[in-house]
Protein backbone atom coordinates (compact mmCIF):
# COMPACT_ATOMS: atom_id res chain seq x y z
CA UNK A 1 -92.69 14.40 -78.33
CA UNK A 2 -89.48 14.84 -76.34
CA UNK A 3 -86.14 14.51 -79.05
CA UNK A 4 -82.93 13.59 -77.23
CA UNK A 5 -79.75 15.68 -77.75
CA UNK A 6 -76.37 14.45 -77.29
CA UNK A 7 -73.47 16.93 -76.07
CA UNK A 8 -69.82 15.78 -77.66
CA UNK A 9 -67.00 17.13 -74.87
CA UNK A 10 -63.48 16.82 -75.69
CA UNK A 11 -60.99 16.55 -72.91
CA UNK A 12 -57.09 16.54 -72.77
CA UNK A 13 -57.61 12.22 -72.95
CA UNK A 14 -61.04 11.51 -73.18
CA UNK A 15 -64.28 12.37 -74.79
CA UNK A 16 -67.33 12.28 -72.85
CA UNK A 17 -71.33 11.67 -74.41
CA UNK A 18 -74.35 13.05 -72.45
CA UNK A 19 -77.73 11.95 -73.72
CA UNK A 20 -80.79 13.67 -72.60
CA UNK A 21 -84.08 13.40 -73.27
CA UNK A 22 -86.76 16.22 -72.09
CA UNK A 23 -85.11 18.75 -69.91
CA UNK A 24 -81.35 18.98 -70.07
CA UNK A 25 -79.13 18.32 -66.79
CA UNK A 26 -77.86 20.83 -65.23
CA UNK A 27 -74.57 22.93 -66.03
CA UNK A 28 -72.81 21.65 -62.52
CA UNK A 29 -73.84 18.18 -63.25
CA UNK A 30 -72.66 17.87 -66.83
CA UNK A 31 -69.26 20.00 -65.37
CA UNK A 32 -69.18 17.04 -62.16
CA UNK A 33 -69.61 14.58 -65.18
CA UNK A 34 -66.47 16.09 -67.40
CA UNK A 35 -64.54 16.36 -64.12
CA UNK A 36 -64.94 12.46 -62.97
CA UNK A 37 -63.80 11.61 -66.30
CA UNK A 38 -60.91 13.72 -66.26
CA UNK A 39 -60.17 12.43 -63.13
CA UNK A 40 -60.06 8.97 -64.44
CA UNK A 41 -58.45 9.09 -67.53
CA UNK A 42 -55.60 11.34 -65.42
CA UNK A 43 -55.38 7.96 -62.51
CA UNK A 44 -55.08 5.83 -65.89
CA UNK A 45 -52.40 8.07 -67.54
CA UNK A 46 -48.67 7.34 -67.69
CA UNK A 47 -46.84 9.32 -65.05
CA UNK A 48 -43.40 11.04 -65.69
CA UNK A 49 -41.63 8.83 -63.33
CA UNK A 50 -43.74 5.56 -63.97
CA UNK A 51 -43.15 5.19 -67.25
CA UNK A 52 -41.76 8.06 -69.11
CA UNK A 53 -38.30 8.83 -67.72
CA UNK A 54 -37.73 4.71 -68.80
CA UNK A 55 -38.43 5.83 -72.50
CA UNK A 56 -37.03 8.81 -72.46
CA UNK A 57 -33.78 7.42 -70.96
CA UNK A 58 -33.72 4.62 -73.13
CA UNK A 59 -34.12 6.57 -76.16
CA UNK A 60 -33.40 10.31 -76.03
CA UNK A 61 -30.68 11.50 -72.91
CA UNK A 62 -27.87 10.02 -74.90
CA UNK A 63 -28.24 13.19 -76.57
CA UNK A 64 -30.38 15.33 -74.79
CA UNK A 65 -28.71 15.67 -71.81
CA UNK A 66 -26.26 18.38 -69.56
CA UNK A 67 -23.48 19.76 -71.53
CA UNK A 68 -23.66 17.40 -74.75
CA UNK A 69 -21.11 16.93 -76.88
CA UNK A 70 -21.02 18.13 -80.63
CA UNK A 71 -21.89 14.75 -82.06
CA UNK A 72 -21.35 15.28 -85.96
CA UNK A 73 -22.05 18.97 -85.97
CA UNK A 74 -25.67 18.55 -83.41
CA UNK A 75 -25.93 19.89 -80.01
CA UNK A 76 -29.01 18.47 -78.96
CA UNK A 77 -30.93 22.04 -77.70
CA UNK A 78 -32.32 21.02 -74.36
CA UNK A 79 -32.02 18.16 -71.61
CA UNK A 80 -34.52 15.71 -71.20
CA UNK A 81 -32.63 14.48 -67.87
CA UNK A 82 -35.48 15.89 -65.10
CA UNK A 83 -39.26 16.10 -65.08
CA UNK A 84 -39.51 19.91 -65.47
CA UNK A 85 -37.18 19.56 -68.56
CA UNK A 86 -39.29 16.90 -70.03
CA UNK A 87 -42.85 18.61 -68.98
CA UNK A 88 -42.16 21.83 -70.47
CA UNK A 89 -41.70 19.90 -74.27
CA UNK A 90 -44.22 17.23 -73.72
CA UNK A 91 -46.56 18.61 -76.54
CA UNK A 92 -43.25 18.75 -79.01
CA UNK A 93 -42.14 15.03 -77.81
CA UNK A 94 -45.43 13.44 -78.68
CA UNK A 95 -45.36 15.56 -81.74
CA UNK A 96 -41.97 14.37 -82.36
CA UNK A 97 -42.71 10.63 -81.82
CA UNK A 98 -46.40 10.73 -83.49
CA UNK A 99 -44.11 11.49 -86.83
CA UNK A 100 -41.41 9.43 -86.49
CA UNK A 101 -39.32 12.72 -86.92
CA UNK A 102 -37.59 11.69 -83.11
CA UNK A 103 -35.61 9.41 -82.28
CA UNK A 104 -33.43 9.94 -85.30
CA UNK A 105 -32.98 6.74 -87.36
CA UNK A 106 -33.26 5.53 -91.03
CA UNK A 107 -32.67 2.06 -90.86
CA UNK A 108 -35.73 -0.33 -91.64
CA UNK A 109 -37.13 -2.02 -89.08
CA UNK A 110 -36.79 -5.38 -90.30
CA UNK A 111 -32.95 -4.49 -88.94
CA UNK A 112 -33.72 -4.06 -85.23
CA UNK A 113 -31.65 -5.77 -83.20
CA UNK A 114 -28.76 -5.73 -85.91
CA UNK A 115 -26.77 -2.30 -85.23
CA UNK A 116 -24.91 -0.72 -82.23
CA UNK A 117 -26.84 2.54 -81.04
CA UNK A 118 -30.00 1.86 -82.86
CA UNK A 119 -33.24 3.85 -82.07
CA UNK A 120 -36.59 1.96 -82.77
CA UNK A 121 -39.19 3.55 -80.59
CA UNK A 122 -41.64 0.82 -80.33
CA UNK A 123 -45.66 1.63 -80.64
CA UNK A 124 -46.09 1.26 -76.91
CA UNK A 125 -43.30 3.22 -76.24
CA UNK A 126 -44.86 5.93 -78.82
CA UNK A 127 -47.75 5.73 -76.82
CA UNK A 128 -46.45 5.98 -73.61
CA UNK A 129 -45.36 9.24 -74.64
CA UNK A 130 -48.08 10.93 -76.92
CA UNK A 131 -50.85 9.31 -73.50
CA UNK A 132 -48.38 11.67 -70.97
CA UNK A 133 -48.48 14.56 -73.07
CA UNK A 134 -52.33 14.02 -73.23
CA UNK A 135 -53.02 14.04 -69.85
CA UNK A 136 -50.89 17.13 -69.35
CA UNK A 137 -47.54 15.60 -68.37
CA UNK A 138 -48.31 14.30 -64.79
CA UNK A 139 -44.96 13.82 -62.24
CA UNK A 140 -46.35 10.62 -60.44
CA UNK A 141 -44.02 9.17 -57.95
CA UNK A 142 -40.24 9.45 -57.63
CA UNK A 143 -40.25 5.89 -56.08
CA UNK A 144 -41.63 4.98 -59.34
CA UNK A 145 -38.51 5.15 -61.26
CA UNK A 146 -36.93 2.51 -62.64
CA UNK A 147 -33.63 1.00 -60.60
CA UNK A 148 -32.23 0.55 -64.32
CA UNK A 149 -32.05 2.78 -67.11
CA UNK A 150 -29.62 2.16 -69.39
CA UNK A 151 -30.54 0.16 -72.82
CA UNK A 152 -29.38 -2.46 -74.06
CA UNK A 153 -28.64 -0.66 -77.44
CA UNK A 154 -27.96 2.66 -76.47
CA UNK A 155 -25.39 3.04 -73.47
CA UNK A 156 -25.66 6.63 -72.20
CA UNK A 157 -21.78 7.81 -71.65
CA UNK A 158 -20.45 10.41 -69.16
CA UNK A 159 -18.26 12.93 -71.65
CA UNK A 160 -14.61 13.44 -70.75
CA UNK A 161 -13.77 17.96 -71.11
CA UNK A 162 -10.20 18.21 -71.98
CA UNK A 163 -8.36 20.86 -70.65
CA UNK A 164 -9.30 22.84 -73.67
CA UNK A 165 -12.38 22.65 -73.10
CA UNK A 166 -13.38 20.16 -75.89
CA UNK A 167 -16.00 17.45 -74.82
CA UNK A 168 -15.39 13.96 -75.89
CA UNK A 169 -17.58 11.15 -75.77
CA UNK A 170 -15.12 8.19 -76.34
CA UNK A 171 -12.91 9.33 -73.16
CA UNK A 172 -9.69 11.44 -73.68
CA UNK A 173 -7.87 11.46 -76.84
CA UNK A 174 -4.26 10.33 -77.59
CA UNK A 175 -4.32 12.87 -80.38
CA UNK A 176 -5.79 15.25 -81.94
CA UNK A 177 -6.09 16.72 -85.31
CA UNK A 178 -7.14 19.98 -86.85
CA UNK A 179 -7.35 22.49 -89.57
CA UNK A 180 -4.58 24.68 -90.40
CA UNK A 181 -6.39 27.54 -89.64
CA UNK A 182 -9.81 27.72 -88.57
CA UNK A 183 -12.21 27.77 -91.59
CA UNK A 184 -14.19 31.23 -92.55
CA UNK A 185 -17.32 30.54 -93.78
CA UNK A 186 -18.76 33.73 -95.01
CA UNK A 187 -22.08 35.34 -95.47
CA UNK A 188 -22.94 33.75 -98.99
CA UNK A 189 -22.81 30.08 -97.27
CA UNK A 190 -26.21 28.31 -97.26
CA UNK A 191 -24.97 24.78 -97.93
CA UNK A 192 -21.19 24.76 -98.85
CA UNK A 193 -19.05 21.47 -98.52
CA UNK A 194 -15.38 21.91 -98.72
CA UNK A 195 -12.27 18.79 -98.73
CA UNK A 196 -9.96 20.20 -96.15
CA UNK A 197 -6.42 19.41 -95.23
CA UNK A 198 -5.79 18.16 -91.56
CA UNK A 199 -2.83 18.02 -89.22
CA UNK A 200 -1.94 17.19 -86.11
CA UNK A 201 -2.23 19.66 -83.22
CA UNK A 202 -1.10 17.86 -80.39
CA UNK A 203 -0.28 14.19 -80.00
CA UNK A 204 2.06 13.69 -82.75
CA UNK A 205 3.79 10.13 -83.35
CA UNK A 206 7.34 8.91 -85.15
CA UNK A 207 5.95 5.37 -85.13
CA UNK A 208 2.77 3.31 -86.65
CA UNK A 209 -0.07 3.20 -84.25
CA UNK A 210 -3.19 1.45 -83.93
CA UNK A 211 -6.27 3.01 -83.98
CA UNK A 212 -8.93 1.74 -81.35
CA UNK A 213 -11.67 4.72 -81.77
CA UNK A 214 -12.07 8.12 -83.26
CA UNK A 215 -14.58 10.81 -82.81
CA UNK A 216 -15.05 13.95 -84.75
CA UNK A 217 -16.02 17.11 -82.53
CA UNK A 218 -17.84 19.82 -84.71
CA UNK A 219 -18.64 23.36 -84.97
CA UNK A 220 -22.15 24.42 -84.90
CA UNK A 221 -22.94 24.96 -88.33
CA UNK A 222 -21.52 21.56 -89.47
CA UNK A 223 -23.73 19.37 -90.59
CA UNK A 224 -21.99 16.38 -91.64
CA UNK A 225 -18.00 15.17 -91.94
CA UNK A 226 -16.76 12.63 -94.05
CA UNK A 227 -13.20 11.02 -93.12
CA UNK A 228 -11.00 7.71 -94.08
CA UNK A 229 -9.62 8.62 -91.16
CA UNK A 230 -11.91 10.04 -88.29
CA UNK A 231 -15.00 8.06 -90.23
CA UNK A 232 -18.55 9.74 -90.51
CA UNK A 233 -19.42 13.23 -88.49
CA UNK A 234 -23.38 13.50 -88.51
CA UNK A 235 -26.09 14.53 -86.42
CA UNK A 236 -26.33 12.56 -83.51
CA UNK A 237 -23.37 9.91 -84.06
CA UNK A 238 -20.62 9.31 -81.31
CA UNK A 239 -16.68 7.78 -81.43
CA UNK A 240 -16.20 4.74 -83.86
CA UNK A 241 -14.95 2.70 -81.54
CA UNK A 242 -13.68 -0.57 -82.93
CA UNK A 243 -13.81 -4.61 -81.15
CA UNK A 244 -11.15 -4.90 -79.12
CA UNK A 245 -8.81 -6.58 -80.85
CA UNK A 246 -9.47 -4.43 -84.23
CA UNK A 247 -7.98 -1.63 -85.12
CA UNK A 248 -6.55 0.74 -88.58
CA UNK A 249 -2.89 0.87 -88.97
CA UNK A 250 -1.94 4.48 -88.50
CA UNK A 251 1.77 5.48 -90.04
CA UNK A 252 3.43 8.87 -88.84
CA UNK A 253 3.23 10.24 -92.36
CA UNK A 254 -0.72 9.50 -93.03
CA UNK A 255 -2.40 12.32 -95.29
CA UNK A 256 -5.23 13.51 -93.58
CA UNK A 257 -8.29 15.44 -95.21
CA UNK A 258 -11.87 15.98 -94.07
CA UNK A 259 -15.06 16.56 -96.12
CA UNK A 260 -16.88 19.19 -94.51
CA UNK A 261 -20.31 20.01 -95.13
CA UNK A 262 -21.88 23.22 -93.60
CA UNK A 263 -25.15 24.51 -93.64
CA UNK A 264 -26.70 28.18 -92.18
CA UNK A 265 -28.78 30.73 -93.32
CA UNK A 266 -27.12 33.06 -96.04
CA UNK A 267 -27.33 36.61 -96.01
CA UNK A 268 -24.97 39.67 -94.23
CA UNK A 269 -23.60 39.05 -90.56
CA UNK A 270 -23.81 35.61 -91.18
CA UNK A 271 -20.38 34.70 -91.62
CA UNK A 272 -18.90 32.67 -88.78
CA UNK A 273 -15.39 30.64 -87.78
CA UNK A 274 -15.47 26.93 -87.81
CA UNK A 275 -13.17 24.97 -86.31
CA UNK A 276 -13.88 21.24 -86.43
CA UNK A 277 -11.32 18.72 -84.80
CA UNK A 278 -10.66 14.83 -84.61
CA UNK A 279 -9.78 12.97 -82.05
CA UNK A 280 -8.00 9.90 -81.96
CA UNK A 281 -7.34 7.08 -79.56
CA UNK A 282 -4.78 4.25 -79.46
CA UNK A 283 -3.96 1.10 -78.64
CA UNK A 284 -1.84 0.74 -75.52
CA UNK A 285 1.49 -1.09 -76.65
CA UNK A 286 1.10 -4.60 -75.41
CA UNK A 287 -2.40 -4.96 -76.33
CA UNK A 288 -3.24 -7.66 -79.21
CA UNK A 289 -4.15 -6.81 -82.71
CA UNK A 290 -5.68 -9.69 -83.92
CA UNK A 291 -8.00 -7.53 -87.24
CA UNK A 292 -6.68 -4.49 -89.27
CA UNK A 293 -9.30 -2.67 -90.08
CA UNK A 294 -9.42 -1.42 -93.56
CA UNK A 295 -12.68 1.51 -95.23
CA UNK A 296 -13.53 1.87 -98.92
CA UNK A 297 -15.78 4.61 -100.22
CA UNK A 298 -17.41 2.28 -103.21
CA UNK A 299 -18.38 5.75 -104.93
CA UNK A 300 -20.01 5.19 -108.49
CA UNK A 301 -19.54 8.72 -110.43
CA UNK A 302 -21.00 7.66 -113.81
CA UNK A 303 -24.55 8.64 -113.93
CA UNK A 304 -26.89 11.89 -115.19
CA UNK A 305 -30.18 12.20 -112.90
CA UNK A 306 -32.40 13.62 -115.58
CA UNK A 307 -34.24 16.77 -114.62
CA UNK A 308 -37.92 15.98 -112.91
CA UNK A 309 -37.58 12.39 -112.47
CA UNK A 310 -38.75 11.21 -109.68
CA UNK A 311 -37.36 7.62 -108.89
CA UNK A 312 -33.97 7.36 -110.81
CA UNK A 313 -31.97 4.35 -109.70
CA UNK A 314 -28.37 4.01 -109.68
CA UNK A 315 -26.45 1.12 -109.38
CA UNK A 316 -23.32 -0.11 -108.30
CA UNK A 317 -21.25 -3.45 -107.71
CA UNK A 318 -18.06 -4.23 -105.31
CA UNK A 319 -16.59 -7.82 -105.50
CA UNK A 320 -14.78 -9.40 -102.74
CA UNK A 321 -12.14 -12.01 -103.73
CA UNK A 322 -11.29 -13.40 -100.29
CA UNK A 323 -13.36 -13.72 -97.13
CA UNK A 324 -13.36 -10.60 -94.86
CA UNK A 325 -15.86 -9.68 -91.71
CA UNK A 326 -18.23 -6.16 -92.07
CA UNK A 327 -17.73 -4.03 -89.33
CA UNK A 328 -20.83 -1.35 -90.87
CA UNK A 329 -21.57 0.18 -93.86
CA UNK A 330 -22.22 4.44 -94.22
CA UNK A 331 -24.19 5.15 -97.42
CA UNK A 332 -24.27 8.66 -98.07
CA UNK A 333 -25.88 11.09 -101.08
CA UNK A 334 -27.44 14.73 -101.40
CA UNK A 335 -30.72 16.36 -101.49
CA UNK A 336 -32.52 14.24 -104.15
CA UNK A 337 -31.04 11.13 -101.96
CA UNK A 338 -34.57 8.69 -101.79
CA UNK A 339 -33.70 5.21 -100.41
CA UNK A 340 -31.10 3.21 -100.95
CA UNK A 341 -30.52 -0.53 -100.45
CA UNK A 342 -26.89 -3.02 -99.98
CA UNK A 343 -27.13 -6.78 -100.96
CA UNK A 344 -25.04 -9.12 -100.48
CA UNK A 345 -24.73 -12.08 -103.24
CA UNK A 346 -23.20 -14.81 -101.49
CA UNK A 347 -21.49 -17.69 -103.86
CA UNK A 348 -23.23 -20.15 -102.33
CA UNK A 349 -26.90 -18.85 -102.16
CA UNK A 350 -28.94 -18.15 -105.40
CA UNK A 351 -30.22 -14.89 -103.99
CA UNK A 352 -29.38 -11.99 -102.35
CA UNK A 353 -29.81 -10.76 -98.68
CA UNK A 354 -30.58 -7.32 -97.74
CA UNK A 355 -27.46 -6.01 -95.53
CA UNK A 356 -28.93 -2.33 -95.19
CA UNK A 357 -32.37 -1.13 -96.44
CA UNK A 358 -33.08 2.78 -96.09
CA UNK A 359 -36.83 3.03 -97.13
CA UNK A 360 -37.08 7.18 -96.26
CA UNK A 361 -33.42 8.64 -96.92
CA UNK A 362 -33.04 11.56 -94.75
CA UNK A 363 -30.25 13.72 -95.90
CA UNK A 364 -30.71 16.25 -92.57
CA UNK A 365 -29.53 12.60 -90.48
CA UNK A 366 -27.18 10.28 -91.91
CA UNK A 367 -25.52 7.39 -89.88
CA UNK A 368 -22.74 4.82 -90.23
CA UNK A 369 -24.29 1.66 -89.24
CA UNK A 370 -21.95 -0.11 -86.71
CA UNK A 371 -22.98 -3.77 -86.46
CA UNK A 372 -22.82 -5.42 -82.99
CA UNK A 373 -21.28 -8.74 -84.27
CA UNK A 374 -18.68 -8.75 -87.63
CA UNK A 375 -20.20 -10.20 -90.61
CA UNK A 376 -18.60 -12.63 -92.93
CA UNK A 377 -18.67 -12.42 -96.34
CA UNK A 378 -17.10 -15.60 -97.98
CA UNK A 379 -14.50 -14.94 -100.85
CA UNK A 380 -16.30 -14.68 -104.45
CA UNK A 381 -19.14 -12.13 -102.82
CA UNK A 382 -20.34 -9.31 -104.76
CA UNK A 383 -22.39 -6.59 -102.70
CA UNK A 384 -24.91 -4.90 -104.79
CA UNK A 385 -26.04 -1.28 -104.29
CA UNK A 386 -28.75 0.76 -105.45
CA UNK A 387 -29.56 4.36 -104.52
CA UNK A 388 -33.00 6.27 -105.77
CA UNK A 389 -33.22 9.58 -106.58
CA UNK A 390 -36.04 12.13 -106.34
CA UNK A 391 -35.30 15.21 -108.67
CA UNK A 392 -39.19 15.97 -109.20
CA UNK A 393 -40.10 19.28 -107.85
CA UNK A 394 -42.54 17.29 -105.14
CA UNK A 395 -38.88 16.51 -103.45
CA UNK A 396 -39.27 19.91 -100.92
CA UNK A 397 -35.42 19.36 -100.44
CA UNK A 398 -34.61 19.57 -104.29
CA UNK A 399 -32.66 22.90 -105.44
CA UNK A 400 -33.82 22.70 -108.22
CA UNK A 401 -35.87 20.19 -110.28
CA UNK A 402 -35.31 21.67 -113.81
CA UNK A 403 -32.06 20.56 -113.74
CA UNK A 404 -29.72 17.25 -115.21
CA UNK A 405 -27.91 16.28 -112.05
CA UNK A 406 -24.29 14.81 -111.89
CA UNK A 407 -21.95 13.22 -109.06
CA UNK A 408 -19.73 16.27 -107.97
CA UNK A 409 -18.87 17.62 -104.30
CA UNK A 410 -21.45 20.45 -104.10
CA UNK A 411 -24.45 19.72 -102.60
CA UNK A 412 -26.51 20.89 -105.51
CA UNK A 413 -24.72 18.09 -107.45
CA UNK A 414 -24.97 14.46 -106.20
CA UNK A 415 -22.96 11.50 -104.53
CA UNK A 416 -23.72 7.92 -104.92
CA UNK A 417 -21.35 6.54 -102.34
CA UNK A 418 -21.45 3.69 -99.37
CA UNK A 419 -18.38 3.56 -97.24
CA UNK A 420 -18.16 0.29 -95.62
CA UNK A 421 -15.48 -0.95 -92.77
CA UNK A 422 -14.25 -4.37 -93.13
CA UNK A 423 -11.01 -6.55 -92.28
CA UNK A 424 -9.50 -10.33 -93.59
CA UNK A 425 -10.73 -12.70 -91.61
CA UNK A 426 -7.51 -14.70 -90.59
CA UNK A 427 -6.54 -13.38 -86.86
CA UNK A 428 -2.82 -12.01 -87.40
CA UNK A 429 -1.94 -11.87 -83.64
CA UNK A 430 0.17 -8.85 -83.91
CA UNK A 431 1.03 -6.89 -80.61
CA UNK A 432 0.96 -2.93 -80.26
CA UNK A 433 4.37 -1.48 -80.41
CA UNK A 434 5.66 -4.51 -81.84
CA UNK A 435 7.70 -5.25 -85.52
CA UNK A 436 4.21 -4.64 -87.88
CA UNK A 437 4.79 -7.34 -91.17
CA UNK A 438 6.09 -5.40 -94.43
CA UNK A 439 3.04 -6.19 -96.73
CA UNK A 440 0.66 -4.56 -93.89
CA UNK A 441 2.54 -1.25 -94.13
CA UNK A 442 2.46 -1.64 -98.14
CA UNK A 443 -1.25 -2.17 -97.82
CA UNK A 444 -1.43 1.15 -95.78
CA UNK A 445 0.47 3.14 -97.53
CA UNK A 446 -1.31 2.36 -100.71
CA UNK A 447 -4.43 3.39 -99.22
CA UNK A 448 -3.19 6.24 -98.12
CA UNK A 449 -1.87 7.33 -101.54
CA UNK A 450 -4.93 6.92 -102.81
CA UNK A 451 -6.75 8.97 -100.55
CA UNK A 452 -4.03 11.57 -100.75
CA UNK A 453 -5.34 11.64 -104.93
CA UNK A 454 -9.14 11.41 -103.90
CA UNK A 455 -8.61 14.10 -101.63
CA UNK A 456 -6.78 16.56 -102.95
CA UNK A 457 -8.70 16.61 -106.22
CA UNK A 458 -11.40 17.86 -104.30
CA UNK A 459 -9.67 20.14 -102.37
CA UNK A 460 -8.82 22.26 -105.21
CA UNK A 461 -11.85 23.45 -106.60
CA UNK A 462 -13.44 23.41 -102.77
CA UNK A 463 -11.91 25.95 -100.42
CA UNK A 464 -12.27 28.98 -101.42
CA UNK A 465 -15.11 30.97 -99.90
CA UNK A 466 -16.95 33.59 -102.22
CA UNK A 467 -19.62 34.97 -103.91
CA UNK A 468 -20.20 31.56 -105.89
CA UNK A 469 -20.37 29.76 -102.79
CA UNK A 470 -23.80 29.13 -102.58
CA UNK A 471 -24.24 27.13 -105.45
CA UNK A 472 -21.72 24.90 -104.36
């Protein structure tokens, strides 16, 4: 009695079954066999210029392109902007997309369509990608590309070089701002995060301005900046540029101070020179001011993550006693950072609505997240957040899981913070260059002092760079 075999053959995008019963057929028809299905599955595949330069420009040029810019410290490594780019990393961008690991984005999903810049990858667009990769990363036709490229959320920017030869997404700064000297950070540094003093290098002013955008320009070994000023430096974030018609009240005399956080490998010949800068643009005089925009850190510093836990919440409550729109909130913690979720409480709605939910906090990408309309929230609000904490040793990230951890500025401590951007609601109709109304330059200078406290309280147990630097 004759017993039938079957053959399993795996190609690049298909697998192929041949059943035979009695005498086995032959080696070149089994081979014609695997090569008409290959053939197939190739004339079925996504091509490069059919279907994958659309996702790819969509989602990833912003960042991967030609001479980047140093968006919060990242310099994306390689272009994605032509097919020979893409083709050689087709393996590593289905890899990347299979694990949600690229595009680089926290947010929940339940948000999409909420925030400026976001970067959902949807299933088919997954697909799209992992399928080319699969079928080994065929060119198809350059007639095949789409007339349009741009997204609707992510708007890919030509970058401005100053004559310095600093890149700038937001266009060509009225001024920018520096250290006093550029910051050594020497060959004990694996994750050190210092306050540091800024100043103006060029652009100075002897009259308030108003601030229409900002955008930090890091070194390579930043990882993430933290500024009342400049607003959030991280991996893969642009300029903050405001509405037109919004803008921060700058005064000549404004304290400036940026939290730097760097990260390398430690060990000899591995101290380097950073040299992070700001810039910042203005408002033309003439131009209407109808919002000031105003930031608050909402930090909560009272709380002891005990050592090994692995889903310690923290809590913390902000209450608004007149209406004022959200421009975007920027929560922000360490290495045991989990999740963390912002509600609002409304006055007149007996529950609360999720504002921000960050199911897989990611401390390697953090993002301030811009929404694309203001957002009231009615005088007698109270927004509600919560952050979870994972000091367990199954947290890879943790330092070290037999310790208590507290709220300090080392990265081995812990932060429980979530800057948000907000102005009053009633449209002041103030113009650029024009008289600015006593109470508003009160307001700013008060905020101002405070940050001057905030920040120099750090800076004094921050900047020096030594042989205790690594703990910090």
């Amino acid at each position: 009695m004759d017993v039938g075999r079957v053959w399993l053959y795996r190609t690049a995008s298909a697998v192929v079954l041949v059943t035979a019963v009695g005498i086995a057929p032959s080696g070149e028809a089994m081979a014609q066999d695997v090569h008409a299905a290959e053939v197939a599955a190739a004339a079925s595949a996504p091509t490069y210029y059919g279907a994958v330069k659309g996702v790819l420009d969509r989602n990833c040029v912003d960042c991967h392109r030609e001479n980047p810019a140093s968006v919060g410290g990242m310099v994306a490594p390689f272009a994605l902007t032509a097919y020979e780019n893409a083709r050689r990393r087709a393996g590593s961008i289905a890899r990347a997309v299979r694990t949600d690991y690229m595009p680089p984005w926290d947010a929940d999903i339940q948000h999409k369509g909420l925030f400026k810049n976001e970067r959902y990858l949807s299933d088919e667009e997954k697909q799209i990608l992992v399928d080319w990769a699969a079928a080994g990363a065929p060119k198809g036709d350059p007639s095949e590309a789409p007339a349009v490229v741009s997204s609707p959320n992510v708007v890919a920017v030509e970058p401005t070089v100053a004559p310095d030869g600093s890149v700038w997404m937001m266009g060509m700064p009225d001024m920018v701002v520096g250290f006093d000297k550029p910051i050594n950070v020497c060959s004990e540094v694996e994750d050190w995060q210092p306050q540091v003093p800024q100043h103006v290098i060029w652009g100075n002013i002897t009259e308030p301005k108003w601030i229409r955008a900002t955008e930090i320009s890091a070194g390579p070994i930043v990882h993430h900046t933290v500024s009342s000023i400049l607003g959030v430096g991280t991996p893969g974030r642009g300029p903050f540029v405001f509405p037109k018609g919004w803008g921060i009240l700058f005064l000549p005399d404004t304290y400036m101070s940026i939290s730097m956080h760097y990260h390398k490998k430690a060990g000899p010949g591995t101290e380097t020179v950073d040299d992070t800068r700001g810039g910042i643009q203005f408002y033309q005089d003439g131009d209407t001011i109808n919002y000031v925009v105003e930031t608050e850190l909402q930090p909560y510093t009272d709380f002891t993550i005990p050592a090994g836990d692995p889903n310690y919440a923290v809590h913390n409550v902000t209450h608004f006693d007149e209406d004022v729109y959200l421009l975007s909130m920027g929560p922000h913690a360490h290495y045991r950072g989990k999740a963390v979720r912002i509600e609002l409480k409304r006055p007149d709605r007996p529950f609360r609505e999720t504002l921000l939910w960050v199911p897989h906090y990611d401390f390697n990408w953090q993002f301030q997240y811009e929404l694309k309309e203001p957002y009231l929230i009615p005088a007698g609000s109270s927004m509600y957040i919560t952050w979870w904490y994972d000091n367990s040793a199954d947290n890879p990230y943790n330092p070290d899981p037999t310790a208590n951890v507290t709220y300090g500025p080392a990265t081995t401590d812990e932060m429980m913070n979530a800057r948000i951007y907000f102005a009053r609601t009633k449209p002041l109709g103030l113009v650029a260059g024009g008289e600015i109304p006593p109470e508003l330059i009160a307001r700013a200078s008060a905020a101002d002092a405070r940050a001057r406290r905030a920040a120099q309280q750090w800076e004094a147990g921050s900047e020096s760079c030594g042989k205790d630097v690594a703990s910090r």
